[in-house]
Protein backbone atom coordinates (compact mmCIF):
# COMPACT_ATOMS: atom_id res chain seq x y z
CA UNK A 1 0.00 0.00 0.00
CA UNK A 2 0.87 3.26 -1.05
CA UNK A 3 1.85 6.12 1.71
CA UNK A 4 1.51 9.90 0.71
CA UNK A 5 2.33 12.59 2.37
CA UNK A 6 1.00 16.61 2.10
CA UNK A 7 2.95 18.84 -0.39
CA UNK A 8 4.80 21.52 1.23
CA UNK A 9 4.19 23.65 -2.44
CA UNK A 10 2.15 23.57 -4.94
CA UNK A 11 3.46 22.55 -7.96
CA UNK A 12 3.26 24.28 -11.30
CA UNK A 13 2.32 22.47 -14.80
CA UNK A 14 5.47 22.95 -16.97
CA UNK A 15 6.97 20.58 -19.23
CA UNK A 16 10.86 21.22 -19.28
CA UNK A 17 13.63 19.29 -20.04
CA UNK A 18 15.94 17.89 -17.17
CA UNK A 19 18.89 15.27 -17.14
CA UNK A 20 19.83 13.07 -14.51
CA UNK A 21 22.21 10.07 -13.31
CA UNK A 22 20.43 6.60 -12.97
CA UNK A 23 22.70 3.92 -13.09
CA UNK A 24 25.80 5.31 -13.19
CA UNK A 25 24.90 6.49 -17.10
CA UNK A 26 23.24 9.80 -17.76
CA UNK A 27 19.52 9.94 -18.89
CA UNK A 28 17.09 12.44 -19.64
CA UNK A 29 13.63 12.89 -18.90
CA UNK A 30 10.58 15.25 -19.11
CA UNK A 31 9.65 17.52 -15.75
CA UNK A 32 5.69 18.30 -15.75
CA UNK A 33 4.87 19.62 -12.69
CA UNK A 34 7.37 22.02 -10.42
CA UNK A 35 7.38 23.41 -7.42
CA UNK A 36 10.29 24.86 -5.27
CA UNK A 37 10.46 21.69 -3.32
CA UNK A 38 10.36 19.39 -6.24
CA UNK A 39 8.75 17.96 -9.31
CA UNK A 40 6.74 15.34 -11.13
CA UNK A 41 8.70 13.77 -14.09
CA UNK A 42 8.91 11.16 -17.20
CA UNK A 43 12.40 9.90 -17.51
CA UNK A 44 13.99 7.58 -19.72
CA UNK A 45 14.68 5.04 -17.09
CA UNK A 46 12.91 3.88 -14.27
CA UNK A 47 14.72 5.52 -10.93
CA UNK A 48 14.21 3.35 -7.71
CA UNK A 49 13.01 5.05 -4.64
CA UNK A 50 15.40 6.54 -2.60
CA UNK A 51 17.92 7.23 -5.17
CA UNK A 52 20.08 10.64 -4.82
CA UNK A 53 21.74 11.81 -7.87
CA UNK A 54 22.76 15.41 -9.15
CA UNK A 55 19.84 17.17 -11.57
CA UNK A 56 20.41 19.24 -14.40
CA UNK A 57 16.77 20.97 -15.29
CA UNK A 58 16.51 23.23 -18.84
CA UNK A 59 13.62 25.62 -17.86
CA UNK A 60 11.52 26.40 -20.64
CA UNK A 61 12.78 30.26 -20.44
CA UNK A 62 16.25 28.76 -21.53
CA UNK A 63 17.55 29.05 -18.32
CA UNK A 64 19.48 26.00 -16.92
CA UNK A 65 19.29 25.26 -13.20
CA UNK A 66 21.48 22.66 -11.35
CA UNK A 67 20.28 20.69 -8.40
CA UNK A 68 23.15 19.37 -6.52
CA UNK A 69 20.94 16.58 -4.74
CA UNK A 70 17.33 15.42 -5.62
CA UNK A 71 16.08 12.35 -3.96
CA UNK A 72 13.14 10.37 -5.56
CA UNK A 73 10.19 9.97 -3.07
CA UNK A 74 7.97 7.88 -5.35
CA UNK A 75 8.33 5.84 -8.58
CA UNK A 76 6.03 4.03 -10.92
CA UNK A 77 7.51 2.60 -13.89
CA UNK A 78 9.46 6.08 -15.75
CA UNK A 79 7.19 8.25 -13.75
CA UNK A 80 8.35 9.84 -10.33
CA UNK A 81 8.39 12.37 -8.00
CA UNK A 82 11.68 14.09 -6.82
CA UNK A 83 12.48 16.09 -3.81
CA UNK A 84 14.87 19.28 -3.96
CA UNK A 85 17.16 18.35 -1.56
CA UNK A 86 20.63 20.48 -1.92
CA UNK A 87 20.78 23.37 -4.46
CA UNK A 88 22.87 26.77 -4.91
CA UNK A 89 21.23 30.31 -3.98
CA UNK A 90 21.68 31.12 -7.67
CA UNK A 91 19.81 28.22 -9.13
CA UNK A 92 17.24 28.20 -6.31
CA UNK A 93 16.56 32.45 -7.19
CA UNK A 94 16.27 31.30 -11.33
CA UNK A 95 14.30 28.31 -10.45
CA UNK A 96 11.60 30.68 -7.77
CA UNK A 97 11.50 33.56 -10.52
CA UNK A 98 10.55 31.20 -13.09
CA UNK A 99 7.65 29.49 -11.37
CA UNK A 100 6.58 32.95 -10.17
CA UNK A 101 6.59 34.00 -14.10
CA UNK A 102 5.17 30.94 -14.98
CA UNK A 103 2.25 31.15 -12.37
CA UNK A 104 1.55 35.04 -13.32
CA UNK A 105 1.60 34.02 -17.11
CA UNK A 106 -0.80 31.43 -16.32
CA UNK A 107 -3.15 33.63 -14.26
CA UNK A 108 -2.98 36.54 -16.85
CA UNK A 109 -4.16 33.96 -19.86
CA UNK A 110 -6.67 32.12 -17.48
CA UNK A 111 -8.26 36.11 -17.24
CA UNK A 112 -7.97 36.89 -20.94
CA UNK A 113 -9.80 33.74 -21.71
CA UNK A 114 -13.19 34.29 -19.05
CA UNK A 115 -13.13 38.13 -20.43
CA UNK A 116 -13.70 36.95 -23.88
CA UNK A 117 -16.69 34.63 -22.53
């Protein structure tokens, strides 16, 4: 049986481009859902649980944040959910400005489209 526990964030439906070690070999995947904490993804591999490895996420602004240490909380076949767990100031400031973009973007085409209804 499954055990879930309460996000600390929200996350934020993106699809960006991340790459990560699984394996020993490096693999790339698909993030869909971000938050500061962590993200939902699609990877190439399946990850196990538990496994720590060093992320490398493209946002979908161009920049490129690195994670130094992301541990996988859940898996289910390619799918899983990571946990932020070590990252630099720089790439945690690029990583909160984006979702903040990303979330006012959202809201301001959410408005446009129940204006034109």
């Amino acid at each position: 049986m499954k055990t879930y526990t309460v996000r600390k964030k929200l996350r934020t439906h993106v699809q960006c481009q991340f790459c990560y070690f699984c394996d020993g070999a490096l693999a790339n995947g698909i993030v869909w859902d971000l938050s500061e904490a962590g993200w939902r993804s699609t990877g190439e591999r399946p990850i196990p649980v538990g496994s720590e490895t060093t992320v490398y996420i493209t946002l979908s602004n161009g920049n490129k944040i690195l994670i130094d240490t992301a541990v996988v909380r859940w898996s289910e076949g390619r799918e899983a959910g990571w946990q932020i767990m070590r990252m630099d100031e720089a790439s945690r400031a690029r990583l909160v400005d984006f979702i903040e973009q990303f979330k006012a973007a959202e809201l301001t085409s959410k408005t446009s489209d129940e204006v034109r209804r």
